[in-house]
Protein backbone atom coordinates (compact mmCIF):
# COMPACT_ATOMS: atom_id res chain seq x y z
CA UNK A 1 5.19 -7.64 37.48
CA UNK A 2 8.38 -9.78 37.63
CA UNK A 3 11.92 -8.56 36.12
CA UNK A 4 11.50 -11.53 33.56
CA UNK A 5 8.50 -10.02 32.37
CA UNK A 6 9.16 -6.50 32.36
CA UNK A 7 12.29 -7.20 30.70
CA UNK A 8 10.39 -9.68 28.14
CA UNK A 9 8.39 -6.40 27.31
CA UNK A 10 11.32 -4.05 26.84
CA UNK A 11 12.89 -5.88 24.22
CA UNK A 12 9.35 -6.71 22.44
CA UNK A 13 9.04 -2.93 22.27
CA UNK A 14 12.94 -2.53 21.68
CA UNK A 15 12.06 -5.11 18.05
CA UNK A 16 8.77 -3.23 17.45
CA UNK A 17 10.52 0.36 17.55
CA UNK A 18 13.67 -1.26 15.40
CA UNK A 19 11.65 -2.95 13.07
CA UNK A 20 9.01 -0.01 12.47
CA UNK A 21 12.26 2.47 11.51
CA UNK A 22 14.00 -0.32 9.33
CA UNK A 23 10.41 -0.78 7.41
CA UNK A 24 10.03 2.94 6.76
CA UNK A 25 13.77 3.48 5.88
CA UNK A 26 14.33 -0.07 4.25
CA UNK A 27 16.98 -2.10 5.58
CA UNK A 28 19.28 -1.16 3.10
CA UNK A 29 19.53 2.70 4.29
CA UNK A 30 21.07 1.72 7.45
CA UNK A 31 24.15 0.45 5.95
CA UNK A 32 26.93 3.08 5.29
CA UNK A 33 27.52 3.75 2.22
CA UNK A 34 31.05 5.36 0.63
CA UNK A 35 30.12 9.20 -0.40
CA UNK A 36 29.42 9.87 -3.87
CA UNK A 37 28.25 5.79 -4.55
CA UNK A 38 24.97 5.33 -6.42
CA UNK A 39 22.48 2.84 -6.59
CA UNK A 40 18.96 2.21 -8.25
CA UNK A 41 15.79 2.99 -6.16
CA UNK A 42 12.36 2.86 -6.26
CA UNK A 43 10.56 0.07 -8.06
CA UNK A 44 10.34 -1.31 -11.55
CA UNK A 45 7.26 -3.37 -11.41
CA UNK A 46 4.24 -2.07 -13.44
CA UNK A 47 4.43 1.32 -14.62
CA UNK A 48 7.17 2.35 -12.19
CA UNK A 49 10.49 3.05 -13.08
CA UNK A 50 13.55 2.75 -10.39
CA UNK A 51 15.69 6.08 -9.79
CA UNK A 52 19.02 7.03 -8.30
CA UNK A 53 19.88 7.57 -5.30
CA UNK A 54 23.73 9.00 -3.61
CA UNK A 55 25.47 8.45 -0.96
CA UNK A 56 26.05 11.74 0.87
CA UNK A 57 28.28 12.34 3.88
CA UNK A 58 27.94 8.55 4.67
CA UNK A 59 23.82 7.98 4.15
CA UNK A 60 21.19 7.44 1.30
CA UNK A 61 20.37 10.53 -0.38
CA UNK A 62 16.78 10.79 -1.54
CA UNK A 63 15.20 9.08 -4.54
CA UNK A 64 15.28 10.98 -7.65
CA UNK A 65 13.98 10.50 -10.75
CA UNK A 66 11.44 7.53 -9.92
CA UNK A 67 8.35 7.11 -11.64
CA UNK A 68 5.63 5.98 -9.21
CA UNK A 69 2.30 4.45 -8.40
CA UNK A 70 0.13 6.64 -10.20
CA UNK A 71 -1.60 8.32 -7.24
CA UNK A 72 -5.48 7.55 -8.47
CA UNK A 73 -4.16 4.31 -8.12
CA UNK A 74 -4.87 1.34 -10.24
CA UNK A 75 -6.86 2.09 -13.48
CA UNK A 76 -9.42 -0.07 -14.58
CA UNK A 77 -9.48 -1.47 -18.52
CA UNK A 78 -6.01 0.36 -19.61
CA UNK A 79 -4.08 -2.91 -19.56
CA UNK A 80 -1.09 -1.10 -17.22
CA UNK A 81 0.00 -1.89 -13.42
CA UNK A 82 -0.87 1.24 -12.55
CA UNK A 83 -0.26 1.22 -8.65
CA UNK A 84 2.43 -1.09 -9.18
CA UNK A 85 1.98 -3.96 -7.59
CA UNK A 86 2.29 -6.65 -9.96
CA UNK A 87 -1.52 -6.59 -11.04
CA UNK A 88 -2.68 -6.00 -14.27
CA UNK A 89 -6.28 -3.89 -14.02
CA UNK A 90 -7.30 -6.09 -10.50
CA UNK A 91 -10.46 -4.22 -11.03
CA UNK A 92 -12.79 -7.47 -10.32
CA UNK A 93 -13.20 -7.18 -6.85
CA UNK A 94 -14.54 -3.38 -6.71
CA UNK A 95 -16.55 -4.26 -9.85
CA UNK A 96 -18.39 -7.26 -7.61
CA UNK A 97 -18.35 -5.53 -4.57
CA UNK A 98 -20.52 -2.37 -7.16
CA UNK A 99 -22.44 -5.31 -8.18
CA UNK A 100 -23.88 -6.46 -4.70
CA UNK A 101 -24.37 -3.05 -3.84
CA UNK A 102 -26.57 -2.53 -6.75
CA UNK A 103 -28.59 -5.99 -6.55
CA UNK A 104 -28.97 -5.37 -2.63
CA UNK A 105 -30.45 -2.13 -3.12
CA UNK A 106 -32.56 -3.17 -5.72
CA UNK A 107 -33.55 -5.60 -3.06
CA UNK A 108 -34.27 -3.33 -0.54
CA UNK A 109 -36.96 -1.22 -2.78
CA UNK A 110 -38.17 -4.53 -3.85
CA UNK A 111 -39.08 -5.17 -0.18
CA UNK A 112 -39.86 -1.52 0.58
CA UNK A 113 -42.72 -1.42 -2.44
CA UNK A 114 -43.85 -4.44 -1.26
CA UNK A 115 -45.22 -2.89 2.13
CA UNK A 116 -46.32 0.19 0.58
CA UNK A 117 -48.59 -1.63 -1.39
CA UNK A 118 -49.89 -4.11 1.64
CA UNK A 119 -50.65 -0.73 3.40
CA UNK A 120 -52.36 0.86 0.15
CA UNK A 121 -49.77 2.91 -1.37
């Protein structure tokens, strides 16, 4: 493997590595921040509610006080953003997805009593 290349894959996994932390941490953690300065946290879409958070000895203390994504997630019919991300109830798709399971079982005994009876069951 040339230089070029080896050093093309260094700094892919150099952005990859960078990138991953700033994603967990948010990008706003790695600033430095004056000690005893607060800010909101957390979200405020759907049922969530932002907390504080405090600067302490020159980083971003944890969250407190957030209210988040309730953790059954969202709930169907109860008219809230429960795992708030913007949807109301976005229940359609796992009520479809019951559907087709349903109908394609429904299917499959259709087919299975079918050959039962051509062999006299």
């Amino acid at each position: 493997m040339g230089k070029i290349k080896i050093f093309g894959l260094v700094c892919i996994l150099f952005v990859f590595v960078f990138m991953s932390s700033v994603y967990a941490q948010g990008i706003s953690d790695l600033i430095p921040c004056k000690e005893g300065q607060k800010r909101a946290c957390g979200s405020d879409i759907g049922i969530c509610e932002h907390g504080m958070s405090e600067c302490i000895n020159g980083k971003w203390g944890p969250c407190k006080g957030a209210k988040k994504p309730d953790p059954r997630g969202e709930v169907c019919g109860d008219g809230l953003d429960n795992d708030c991300d913007g949807e109301i109830d976005e229940c359609a798709d796992m009520l479809s997805f019951v559907g087709i399971f349903l109908i394609g079982g429904g299917v499959v005994l259709l087919i299975f009593a079918f050959v039962l009876s051509r062999f006299g069951y």
